[in-house]
Protein backbone atom coordinates (compact mmCIF):
# COMPACT_ATOMS: atom_id res chain seq x y z
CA UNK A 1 -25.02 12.50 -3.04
CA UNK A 2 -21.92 13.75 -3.13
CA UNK A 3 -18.66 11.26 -4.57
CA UNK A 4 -17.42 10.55 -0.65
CA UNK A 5 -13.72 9.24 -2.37
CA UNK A 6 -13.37 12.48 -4.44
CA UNK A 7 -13.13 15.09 -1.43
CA UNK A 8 -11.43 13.70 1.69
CA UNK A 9 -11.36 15.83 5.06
CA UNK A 10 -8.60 18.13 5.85
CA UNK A 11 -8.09 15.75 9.72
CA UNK A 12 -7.94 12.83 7.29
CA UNK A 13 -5.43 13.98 4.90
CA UNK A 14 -3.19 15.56 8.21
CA UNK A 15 -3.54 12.40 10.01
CA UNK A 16 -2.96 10.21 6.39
CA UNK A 17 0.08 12.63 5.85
CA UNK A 18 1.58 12.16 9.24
CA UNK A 19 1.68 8.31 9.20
CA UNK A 20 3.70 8.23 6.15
CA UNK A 21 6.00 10.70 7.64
CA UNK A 22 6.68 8.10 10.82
CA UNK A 23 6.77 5.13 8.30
CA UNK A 24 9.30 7.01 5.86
CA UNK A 25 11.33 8.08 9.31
CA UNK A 26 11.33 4.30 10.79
CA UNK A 27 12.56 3.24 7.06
CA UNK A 28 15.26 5.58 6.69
CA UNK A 29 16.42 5.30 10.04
CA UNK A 30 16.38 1.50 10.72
CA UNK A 31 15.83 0.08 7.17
CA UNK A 32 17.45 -3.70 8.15
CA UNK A 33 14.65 -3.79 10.79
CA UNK A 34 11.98 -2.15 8.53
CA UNK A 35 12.75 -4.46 5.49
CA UNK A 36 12.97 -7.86 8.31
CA UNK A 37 9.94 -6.67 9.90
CA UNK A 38 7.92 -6.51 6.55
CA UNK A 39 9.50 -9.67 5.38
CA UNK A 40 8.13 -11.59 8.60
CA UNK A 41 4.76 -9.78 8.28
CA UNK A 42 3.92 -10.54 4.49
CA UNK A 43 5.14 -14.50 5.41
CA UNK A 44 2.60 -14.35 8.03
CA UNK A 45 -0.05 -12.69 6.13
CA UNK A 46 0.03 -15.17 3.71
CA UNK A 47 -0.43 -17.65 6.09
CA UNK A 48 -3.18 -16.08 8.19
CA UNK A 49 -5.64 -16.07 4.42
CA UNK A 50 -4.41 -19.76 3.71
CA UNK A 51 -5.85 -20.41 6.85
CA UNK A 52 -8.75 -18.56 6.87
CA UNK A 53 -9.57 -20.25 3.74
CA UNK A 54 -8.92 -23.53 5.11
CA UNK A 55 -11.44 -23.68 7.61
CA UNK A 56 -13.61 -21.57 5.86
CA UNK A 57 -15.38 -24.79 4.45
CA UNK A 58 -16.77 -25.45 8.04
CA UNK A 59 -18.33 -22.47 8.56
CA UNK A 60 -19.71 -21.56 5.12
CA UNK A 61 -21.85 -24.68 4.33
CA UNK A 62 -23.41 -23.70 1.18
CA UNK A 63 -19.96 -23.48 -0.50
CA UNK A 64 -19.93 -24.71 -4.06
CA UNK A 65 -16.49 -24.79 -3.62
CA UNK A 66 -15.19 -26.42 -0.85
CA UNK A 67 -12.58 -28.43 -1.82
CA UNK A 68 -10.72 -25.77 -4.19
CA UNK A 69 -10.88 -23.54 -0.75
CA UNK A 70 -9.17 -26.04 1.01
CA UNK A 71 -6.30 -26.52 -1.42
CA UNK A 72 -5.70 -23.18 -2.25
CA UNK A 73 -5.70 -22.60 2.01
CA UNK A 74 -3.13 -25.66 2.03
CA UNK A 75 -1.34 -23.89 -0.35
CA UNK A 76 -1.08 -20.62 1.11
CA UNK A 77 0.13 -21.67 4.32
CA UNK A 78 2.86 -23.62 2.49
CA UNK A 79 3.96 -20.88 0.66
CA UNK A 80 3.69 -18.89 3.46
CA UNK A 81 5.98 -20.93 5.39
CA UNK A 82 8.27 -21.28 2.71
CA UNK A 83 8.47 -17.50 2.19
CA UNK A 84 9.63 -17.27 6.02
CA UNK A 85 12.26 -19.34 5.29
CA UNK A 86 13.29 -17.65 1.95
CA UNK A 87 13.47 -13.82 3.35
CA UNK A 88 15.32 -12.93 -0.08
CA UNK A 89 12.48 -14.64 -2.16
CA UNK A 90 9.97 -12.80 0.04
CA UNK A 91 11.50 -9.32 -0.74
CA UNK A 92 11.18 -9.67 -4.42
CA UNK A 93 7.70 -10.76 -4.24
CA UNK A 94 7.12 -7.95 -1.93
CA UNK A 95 8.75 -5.10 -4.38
CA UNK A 96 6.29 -6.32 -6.56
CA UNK A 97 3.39 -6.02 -4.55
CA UNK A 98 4.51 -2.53 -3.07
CA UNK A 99 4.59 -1.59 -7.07
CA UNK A 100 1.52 -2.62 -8.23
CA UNK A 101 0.04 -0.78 -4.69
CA UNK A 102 1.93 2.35 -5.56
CA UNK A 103 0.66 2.10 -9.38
CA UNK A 104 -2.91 1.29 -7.94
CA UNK A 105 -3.27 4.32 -5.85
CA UNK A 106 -1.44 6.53 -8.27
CA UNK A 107 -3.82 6.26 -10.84
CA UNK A 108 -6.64 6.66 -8.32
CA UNK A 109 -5.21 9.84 -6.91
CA UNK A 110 -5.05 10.68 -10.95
CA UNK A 111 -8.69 10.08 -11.13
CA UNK A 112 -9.28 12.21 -8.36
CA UNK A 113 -6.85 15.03 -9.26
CA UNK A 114 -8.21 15.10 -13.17
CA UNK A 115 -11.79 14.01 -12.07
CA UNK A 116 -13.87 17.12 -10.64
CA UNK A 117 -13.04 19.88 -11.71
CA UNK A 118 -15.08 22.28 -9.08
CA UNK A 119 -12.64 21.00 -6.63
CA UNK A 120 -9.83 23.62 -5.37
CA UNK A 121 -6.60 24.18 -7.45
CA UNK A 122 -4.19 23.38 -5.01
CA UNK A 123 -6.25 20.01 -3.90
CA UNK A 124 -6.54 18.35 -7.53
CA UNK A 125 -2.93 19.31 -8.20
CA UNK A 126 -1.79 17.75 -4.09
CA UNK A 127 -3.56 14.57 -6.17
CA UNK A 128 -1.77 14.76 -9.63
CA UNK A 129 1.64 15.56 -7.81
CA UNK A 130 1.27 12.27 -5.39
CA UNK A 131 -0.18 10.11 -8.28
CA UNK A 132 2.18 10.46 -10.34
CA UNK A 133 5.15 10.20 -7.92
CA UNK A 134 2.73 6.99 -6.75
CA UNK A 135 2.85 5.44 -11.05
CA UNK A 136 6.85 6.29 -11.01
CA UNK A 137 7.81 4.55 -7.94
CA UNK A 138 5.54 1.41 -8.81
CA UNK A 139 7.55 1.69 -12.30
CA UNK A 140 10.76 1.85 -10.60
CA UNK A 141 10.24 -1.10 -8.44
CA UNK A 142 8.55 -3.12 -11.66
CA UNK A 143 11.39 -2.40 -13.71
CA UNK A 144 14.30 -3.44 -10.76
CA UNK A 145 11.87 -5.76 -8.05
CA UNK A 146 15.46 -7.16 -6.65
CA UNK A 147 16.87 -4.25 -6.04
CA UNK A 148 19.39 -4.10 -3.02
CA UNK A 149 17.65 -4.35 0.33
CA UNK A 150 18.29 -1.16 2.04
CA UNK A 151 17.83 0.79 -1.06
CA UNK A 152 14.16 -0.52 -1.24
CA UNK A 153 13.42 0.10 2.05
CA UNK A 154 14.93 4.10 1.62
CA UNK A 155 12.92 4.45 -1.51
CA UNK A 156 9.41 3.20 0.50
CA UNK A 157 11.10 5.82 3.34
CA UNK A 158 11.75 8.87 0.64
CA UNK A 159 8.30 7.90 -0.87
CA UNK A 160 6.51 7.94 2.46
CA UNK A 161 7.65 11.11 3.30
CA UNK A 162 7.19 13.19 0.31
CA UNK A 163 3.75 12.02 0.22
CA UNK A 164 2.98 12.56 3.62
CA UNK A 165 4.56 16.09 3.50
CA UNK A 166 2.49 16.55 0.15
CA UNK A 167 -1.10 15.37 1.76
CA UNK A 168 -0.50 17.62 4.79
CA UNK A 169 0.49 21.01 2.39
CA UNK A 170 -2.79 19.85 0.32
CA UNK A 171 -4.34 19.40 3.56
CA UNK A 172 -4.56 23.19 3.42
CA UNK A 173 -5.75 23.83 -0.05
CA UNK A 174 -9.24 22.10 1.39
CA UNK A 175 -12.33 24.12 2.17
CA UNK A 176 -13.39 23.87 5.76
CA UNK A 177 -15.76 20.83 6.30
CA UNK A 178 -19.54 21.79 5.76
CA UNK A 179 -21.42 21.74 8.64
């Protein structure tokens, strides 16, 4: 069976390659609304799992542990709340979680660029180029997570584009699907 993560579809990498291009445009273009927007939505998100996890109790009754589910649901929604209120505390936690993504997915796109080595040229290098731009950005925001505002958000734009210009190029370097 062949490794279904190692050799994405040509439509998949076009269609992968085209929504970074609209995110990086919407970032670059309106980055006070992008970097609001994402504030509001990681606040909510965090309070959306707290609470899932709070009433997850009364629906999974063979839960050894109910009460820990509960607090840490409590505690989620708290924080989550709290985050809404602190936008500028939200953005730093969010540069960090937009550089451990970015390092995450770099190294996988590594692992698939270095991996198989009967794959095309063209396709394992699309992977090595977009990893490691992937591992550099994640450093960059590790190494300044409070950076200013709008420069974040043109960074995620710049980064969003080059990699969605670099999956569709690579889209090319794919074989056609087999039938």
């Amino acid at each position: 069976m062949e490794n279904a993560a190692a050799m994405p579809t040509r439509s998949s990498l076009v269609w992968r390659g085209l929504a970074n291009i609209l995110l990086g445009l919407v970032a670059i273009g309106w980055p006070d609304l992008t970097l609001y927007v994402l504030v509001i939505v990681f606040a909510i998100n965090i309070i959306a799992v707290g609470a899932v996890d709070l009433f997850r109790p009364f629906f999974e009754k063979n839960t050894k542990h109910a009460v820990l589910t509960v607090v840490l649901g409590l505690l989620s929604i708290m924080v989550g709340f709290y985050l809404l209120g602190r936008p500028e505390l939200t953005v730093s936690i969010m540069g960090l979680v937009v550089a451990f993504w970015a390092m995450l997915f770099g190294i996988s796109d590594l692992f698939i660029g270095f991996g198989d080595s009967s794959n095309p040229a063209g396709y394992r290098i699309l992977f090595i180029f977009t990893g490691v731009l992937s591992i550099l950005f994640g450093f960059y925001l590790l190494t300044y997570p409070i950076a200013s505002l709008v420069t974040l958000v043109w960074i995620v734009g710049v980064f969003a584009l080059l990699s969605g210009i670099t999956y569709i190029i690579g889209s090319f370097f794919l074989p056609d699907a087999k039938k």
